[in-house]
C-alpha atoms as a PDB file:
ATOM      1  CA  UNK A   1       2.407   0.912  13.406  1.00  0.00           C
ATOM      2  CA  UNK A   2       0.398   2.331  10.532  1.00  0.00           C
ATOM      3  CA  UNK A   3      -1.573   0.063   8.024  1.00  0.00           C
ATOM      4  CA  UNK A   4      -1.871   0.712   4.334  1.00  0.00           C
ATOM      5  CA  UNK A   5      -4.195  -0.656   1.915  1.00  0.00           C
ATOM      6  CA  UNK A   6      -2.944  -1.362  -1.904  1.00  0.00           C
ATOM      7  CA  UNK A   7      -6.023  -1.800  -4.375  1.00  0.00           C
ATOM      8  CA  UNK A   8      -6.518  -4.293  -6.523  1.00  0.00           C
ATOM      9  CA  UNK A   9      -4.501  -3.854 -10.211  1.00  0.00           C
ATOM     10  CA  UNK A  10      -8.374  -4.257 -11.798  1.00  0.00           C
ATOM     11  CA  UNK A  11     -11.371  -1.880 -11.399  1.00  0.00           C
ATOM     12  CA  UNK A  12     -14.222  -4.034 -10.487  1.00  0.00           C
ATOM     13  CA  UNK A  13     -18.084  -3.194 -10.107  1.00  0.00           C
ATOM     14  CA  UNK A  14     -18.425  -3.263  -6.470  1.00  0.00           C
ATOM     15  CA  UNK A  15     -15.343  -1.755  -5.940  1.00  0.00           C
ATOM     16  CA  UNK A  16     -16.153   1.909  -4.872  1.00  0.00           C
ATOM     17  CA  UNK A  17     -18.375   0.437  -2.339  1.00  0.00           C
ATOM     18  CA  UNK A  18     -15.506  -1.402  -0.666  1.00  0.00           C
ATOM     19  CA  UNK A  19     -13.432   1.299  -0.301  1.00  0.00           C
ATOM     20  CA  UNK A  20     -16.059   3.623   1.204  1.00  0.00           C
ATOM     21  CA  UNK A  21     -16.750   1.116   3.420  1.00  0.00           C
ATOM     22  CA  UNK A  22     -13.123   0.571   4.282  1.00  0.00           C
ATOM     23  CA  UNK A  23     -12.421   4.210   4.915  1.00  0.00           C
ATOM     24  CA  UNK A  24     -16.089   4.320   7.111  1.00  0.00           C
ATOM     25  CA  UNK A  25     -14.223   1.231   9.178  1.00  0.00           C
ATOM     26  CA  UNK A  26     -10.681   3.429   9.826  1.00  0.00           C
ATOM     27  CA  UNK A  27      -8.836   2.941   6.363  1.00  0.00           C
ATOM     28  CA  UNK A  28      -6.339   6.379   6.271  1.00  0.00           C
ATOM     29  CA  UNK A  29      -4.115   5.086   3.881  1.00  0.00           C
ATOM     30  CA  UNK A  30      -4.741   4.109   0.649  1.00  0.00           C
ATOM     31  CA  UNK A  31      -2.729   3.305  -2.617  1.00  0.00           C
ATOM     32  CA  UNK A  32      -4.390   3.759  -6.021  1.00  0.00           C
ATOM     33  CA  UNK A  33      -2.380   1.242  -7.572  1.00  0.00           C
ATOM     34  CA  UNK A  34      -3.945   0.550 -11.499  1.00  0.00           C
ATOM     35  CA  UNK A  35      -0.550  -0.340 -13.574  1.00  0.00           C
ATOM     36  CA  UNK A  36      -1.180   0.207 -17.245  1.00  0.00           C
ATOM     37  CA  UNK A  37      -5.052   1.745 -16.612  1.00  0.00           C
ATOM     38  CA  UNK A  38      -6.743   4.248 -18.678  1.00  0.00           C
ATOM     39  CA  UNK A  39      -6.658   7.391 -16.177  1.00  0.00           C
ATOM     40  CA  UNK A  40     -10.139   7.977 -17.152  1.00  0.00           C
ATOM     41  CA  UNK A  41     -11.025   4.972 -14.896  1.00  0.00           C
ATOM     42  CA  UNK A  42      -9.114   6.256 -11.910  1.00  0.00           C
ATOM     43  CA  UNK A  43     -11.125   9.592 -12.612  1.00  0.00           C
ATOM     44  CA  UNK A  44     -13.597   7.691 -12.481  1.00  0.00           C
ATOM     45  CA  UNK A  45     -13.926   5.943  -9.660  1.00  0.00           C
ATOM     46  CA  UNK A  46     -12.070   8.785  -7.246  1.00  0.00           C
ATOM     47  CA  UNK A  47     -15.572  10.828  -8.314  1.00  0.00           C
ATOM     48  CA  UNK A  48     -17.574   7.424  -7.217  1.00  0.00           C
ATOM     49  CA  UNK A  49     -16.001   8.092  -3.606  1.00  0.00           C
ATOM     50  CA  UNK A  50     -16.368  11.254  -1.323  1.00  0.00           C
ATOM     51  CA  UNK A  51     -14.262  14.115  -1.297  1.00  0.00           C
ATOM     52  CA  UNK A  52     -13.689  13.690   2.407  1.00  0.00           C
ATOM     53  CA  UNK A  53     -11.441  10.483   1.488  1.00  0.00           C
ATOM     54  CA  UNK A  54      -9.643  12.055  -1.437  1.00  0.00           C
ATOM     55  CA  UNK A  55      -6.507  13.045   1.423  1.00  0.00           C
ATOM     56  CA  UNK A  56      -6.328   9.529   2.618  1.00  0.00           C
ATOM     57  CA  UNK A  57      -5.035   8.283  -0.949  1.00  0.00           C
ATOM     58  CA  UNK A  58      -1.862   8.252  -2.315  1.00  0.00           C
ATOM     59  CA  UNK A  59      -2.130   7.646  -6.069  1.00  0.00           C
ATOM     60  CA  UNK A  60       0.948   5.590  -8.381  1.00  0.00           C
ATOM     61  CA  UNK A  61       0.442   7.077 -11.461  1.00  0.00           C
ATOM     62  CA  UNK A  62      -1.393   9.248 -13.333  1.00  0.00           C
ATOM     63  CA  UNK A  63      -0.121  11.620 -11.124  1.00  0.00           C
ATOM     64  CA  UNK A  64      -1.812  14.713 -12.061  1.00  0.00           C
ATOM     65  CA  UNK A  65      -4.705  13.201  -9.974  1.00  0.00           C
ATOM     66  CA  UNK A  66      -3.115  14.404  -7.068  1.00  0.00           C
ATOM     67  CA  UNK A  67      -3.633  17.973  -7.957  1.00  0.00           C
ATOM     68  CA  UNK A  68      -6.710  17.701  -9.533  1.00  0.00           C
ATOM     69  CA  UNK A  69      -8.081  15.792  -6.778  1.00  0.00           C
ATOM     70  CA  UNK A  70      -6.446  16.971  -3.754  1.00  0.00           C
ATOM     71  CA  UNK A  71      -4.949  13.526  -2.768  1.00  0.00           C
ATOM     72  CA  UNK A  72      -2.470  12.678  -0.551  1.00  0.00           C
ATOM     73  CA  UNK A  73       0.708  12.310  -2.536  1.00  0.00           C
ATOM     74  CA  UNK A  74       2.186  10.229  -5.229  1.00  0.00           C
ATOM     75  CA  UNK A  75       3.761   7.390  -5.148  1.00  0.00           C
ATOM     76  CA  UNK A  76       7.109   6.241  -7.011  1.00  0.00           C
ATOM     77  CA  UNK A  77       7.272   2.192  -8.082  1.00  0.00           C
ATOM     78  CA  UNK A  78      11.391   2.642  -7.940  1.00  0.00           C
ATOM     79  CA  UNK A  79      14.384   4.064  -6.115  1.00  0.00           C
ATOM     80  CA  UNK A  80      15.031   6.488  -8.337  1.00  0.00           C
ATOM     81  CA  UNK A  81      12.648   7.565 -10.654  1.00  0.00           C
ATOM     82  CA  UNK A  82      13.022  11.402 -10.442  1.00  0.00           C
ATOM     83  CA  UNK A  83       9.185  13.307 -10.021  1.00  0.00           C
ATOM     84  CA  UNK A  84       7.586  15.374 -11.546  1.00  0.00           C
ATOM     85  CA  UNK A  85       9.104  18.347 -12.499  1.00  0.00           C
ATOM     86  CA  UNK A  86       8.126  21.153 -10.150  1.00  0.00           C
ATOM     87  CA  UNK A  87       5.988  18.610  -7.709  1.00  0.00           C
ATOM     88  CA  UNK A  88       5.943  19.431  -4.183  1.00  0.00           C
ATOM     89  CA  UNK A  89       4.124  17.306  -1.992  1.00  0.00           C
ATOM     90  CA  UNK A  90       3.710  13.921  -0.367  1.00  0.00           C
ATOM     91  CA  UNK A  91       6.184  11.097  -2.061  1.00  0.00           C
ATOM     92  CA  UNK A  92       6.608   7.659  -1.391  1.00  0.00           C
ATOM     93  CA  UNK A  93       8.770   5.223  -3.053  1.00  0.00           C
ATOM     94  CA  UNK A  94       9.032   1.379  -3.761  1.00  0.00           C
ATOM     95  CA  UNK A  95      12.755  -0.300  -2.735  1.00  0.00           C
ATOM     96  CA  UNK A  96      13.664  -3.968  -3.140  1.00  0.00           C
ATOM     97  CA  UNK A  97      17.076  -3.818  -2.132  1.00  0.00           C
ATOM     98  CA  UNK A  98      18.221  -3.313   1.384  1.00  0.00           C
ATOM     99  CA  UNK A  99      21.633  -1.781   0.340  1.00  0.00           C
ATOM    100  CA  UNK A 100      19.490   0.986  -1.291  1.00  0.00           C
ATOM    101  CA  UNK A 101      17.047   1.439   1.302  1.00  0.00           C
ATOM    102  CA  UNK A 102      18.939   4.169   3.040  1.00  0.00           C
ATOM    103  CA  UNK A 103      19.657   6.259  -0.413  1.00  0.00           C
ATOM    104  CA  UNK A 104      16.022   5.287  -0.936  1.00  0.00           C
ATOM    105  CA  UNK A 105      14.637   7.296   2.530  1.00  0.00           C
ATOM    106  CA  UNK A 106      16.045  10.186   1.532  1.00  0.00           C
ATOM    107  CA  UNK A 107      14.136  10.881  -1.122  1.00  0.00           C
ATOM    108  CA  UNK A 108      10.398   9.979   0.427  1.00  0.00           C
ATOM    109  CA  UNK A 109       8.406  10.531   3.314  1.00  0.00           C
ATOM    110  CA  UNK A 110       7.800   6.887   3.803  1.00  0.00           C
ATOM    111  CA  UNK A 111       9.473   3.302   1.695  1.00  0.00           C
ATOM    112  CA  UNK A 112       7.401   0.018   0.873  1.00  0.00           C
ATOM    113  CA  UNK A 113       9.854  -2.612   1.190  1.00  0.00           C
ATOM    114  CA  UNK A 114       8.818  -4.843  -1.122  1.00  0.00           C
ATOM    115  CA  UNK A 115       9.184  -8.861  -0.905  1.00  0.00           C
ATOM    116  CA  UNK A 116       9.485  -9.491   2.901  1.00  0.00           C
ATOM    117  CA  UNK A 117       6.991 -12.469   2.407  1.00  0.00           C
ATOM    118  CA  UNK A 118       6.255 -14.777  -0.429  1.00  0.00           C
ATOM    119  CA  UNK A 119       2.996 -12.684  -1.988  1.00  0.00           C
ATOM    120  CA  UNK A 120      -0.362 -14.037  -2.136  1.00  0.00           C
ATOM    121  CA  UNK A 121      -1.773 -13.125  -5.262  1.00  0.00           C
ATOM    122  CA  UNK A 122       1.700 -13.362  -7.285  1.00  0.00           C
ATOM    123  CA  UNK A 123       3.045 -16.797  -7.616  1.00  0.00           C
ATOM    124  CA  UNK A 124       6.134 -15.597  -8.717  1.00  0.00           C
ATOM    125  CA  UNK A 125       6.746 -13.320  -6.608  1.00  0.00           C
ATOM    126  CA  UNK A 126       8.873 -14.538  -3.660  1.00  0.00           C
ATOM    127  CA  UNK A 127      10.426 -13.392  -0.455  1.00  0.00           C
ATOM    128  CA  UNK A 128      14.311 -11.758  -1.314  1.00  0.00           C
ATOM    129  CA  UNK A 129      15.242 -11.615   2.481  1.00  0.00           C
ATOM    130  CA  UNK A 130      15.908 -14.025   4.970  1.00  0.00           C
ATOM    131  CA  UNK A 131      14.670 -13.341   8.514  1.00  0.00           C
ATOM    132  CA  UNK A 132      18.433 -12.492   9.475  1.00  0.00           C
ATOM    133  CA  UNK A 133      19.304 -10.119   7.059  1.00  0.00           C
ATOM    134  CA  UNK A 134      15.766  -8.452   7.651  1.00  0.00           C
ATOM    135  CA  UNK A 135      16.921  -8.648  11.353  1.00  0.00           C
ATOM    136  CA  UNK A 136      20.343  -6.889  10.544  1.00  0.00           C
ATOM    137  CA  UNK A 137      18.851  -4.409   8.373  1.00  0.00           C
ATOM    138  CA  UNK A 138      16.698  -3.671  11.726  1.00  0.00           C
ATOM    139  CA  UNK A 139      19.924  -3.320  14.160  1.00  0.00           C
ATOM    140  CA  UNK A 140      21.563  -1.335  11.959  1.00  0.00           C
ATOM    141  CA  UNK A 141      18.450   1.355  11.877  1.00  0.00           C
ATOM    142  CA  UNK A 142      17.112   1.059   7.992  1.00  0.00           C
ATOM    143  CA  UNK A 143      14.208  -0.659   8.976  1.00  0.00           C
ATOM    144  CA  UNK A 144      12.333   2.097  10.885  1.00  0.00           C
ATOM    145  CA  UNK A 145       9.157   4.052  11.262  1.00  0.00           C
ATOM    146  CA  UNK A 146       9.808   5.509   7.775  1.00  0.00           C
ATOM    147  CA  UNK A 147       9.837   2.008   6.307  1.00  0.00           C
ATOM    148  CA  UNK A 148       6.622  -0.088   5.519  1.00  0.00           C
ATOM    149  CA  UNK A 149       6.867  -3.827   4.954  1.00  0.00           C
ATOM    150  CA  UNK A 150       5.026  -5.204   1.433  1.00  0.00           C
ATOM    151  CA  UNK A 151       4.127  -8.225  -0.164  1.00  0.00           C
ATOM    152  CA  UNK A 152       2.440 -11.198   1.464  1.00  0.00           C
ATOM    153  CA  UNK A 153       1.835  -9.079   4.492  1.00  0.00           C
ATOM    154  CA  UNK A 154      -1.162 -10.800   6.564  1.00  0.00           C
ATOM    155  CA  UNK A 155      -2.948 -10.998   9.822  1.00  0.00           C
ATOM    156  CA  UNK A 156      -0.925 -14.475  10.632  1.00  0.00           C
ATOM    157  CA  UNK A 157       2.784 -12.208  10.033  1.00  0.00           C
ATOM    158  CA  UNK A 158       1.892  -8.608  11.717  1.00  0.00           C
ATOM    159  CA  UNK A 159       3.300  -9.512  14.762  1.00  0.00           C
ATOM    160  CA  UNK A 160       6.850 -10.189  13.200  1.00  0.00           C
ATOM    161  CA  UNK A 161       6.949  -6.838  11.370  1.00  0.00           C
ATOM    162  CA  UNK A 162       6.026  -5.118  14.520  1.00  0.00           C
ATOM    163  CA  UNK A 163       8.834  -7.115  16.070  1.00  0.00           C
ATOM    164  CA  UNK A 164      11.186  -6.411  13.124  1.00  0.00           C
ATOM    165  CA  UNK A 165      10.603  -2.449  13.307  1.00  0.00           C
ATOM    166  CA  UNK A 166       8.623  -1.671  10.819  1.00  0.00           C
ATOM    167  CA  UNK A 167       6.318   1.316  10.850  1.00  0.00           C
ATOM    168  CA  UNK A 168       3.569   0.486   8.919  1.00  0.00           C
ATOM    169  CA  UNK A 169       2.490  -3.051   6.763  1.00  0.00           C
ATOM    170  CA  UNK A 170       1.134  -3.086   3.184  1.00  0.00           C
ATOM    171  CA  UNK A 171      -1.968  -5.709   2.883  1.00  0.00           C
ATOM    172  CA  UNK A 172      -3.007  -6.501  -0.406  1.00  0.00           C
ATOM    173  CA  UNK A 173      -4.345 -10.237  -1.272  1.00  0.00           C
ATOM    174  CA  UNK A 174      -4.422 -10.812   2.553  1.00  0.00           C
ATOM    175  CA  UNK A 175      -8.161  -8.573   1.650  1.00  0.00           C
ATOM    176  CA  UNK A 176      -8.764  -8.944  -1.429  1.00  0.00           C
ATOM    177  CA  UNK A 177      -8.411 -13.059  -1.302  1.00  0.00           C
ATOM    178  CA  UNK A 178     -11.354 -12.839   0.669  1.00  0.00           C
ATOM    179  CA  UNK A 179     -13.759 -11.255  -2.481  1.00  0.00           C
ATOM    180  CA  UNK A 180     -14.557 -12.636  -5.299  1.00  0.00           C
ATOM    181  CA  UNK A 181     -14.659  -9.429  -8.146  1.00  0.00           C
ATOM    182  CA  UNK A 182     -16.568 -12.005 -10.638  1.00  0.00           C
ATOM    183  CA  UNK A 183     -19.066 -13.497  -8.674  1.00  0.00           C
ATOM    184  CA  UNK A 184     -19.529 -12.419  -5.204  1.00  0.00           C
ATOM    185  CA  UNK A 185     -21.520  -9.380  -4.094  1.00  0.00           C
ATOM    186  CA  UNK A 186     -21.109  -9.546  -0.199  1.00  0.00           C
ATOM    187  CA  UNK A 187     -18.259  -7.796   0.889  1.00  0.00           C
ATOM    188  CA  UNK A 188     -18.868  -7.978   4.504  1.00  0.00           C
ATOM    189  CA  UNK A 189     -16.065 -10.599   5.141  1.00  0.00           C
ATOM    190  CA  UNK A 190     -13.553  -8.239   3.280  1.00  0.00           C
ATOM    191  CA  UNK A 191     -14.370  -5.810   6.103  1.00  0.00           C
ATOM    192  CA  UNK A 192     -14.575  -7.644   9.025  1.00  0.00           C
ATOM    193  CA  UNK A 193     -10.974  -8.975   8.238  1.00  0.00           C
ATOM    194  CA  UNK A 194      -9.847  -4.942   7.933  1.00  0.00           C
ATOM    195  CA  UNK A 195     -10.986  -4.508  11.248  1.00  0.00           C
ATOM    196  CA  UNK A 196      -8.957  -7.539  12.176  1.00  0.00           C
ATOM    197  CA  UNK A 197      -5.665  -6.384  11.029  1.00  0.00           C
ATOM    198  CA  UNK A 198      -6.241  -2.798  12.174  1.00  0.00           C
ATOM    199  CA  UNK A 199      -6.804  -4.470  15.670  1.00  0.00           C
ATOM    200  CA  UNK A 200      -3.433  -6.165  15.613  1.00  0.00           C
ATOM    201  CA  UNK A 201      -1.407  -3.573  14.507  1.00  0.00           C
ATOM    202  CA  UNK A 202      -2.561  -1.644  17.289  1.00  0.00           C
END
């Protein structure tokens, strides 16, 4: 099962320093996820980090960053949002509908199927699946190794995804719950709960 990080909508101070410290601690996959950011600030901080991680992260938007920077691939927030015109490369995609989900492989090298849990830095953004239709989805073969599982994704529900098919997990607040960006300069707990989850997704 693979693990992928999502980063935290907001650039914060400390926050370069995190992710080096997440990729020194395994982190392969990462998603540069800044909705509605300046690109400058994802220039930014991608020059704050080494060039030796740049592969590792997958980037959703701005997405001349990927050539410019020689990241992983780009990833798509919909179903069906063609790409850019001419792009080869790396794609991933965002589906919240199981009866798109096959349509939805397709078109990307891996899917973040978003919603399994109730997330945990949302409120208002709930689970859409029960645990039998997730189950279903599994029998019939569109949950697979191709499909990740995102939003409230945490140490305490690894073992189901595993269970469910799933070939990677998405952990967002699960992390970043345990920082505070305004007031906190220690990151060490942030870390030690990476190397948690990476331990239990085997």
């Amino acid at each position: 099962m693979k693990l992928a990080i999502m980063t935290q909508p907001n650039f914060f101070v400390e926050e370069d320093k995190i992710l080096t410290s997440l990729f020194e601690a395994g982190l392969d996959n990462l998603h540069l996820y800044k909705p509605g950011s300046e690109p400058i600030y994802s220039e930014r901080l991608l020059t704050l980090l080494s060039d030796e991680y740049y592969s590792k992260i997958t980037v959703h938007d701005n997405f001349y960053l990927k050539q410019e920077y020689k990241l992983h691939g780009i990833h798509i927030d919909d179903e069906t949002t063609l790409p850019p015109s001419g792009y080869k490369g790396h794609i991933s995609r965002t589906c919240t509908h199981l009866d798109q989900l096959k349509a939805t492989k397709k078109n990307a090298d891996y899917v973040l199927l978003k919603y399994i849990f109730d997330s945990q830095t949302e409120p208002d953004q709930k689970a859409t699946f029960t645990l039998d239709e997730l189950k279903e989805a599994s029998r019939k073969g569109l949950i697979d190794k191709h499909v990740y599982a995102l939003g409230g994704m945490n140490l305490d529900n690894v073992r189901m995804a595993k269970d469910l098919g799933f070939g990677g997990i998405v952990i967002s607040g699960d992390l970043w719950n345990r920082f505070n960006i305004h007031q906190e300069l220690d990151y060490q707990a942030l870390i030690d709960h990476f190397s948690k989850i990476r331990k239990a997704i085997g």
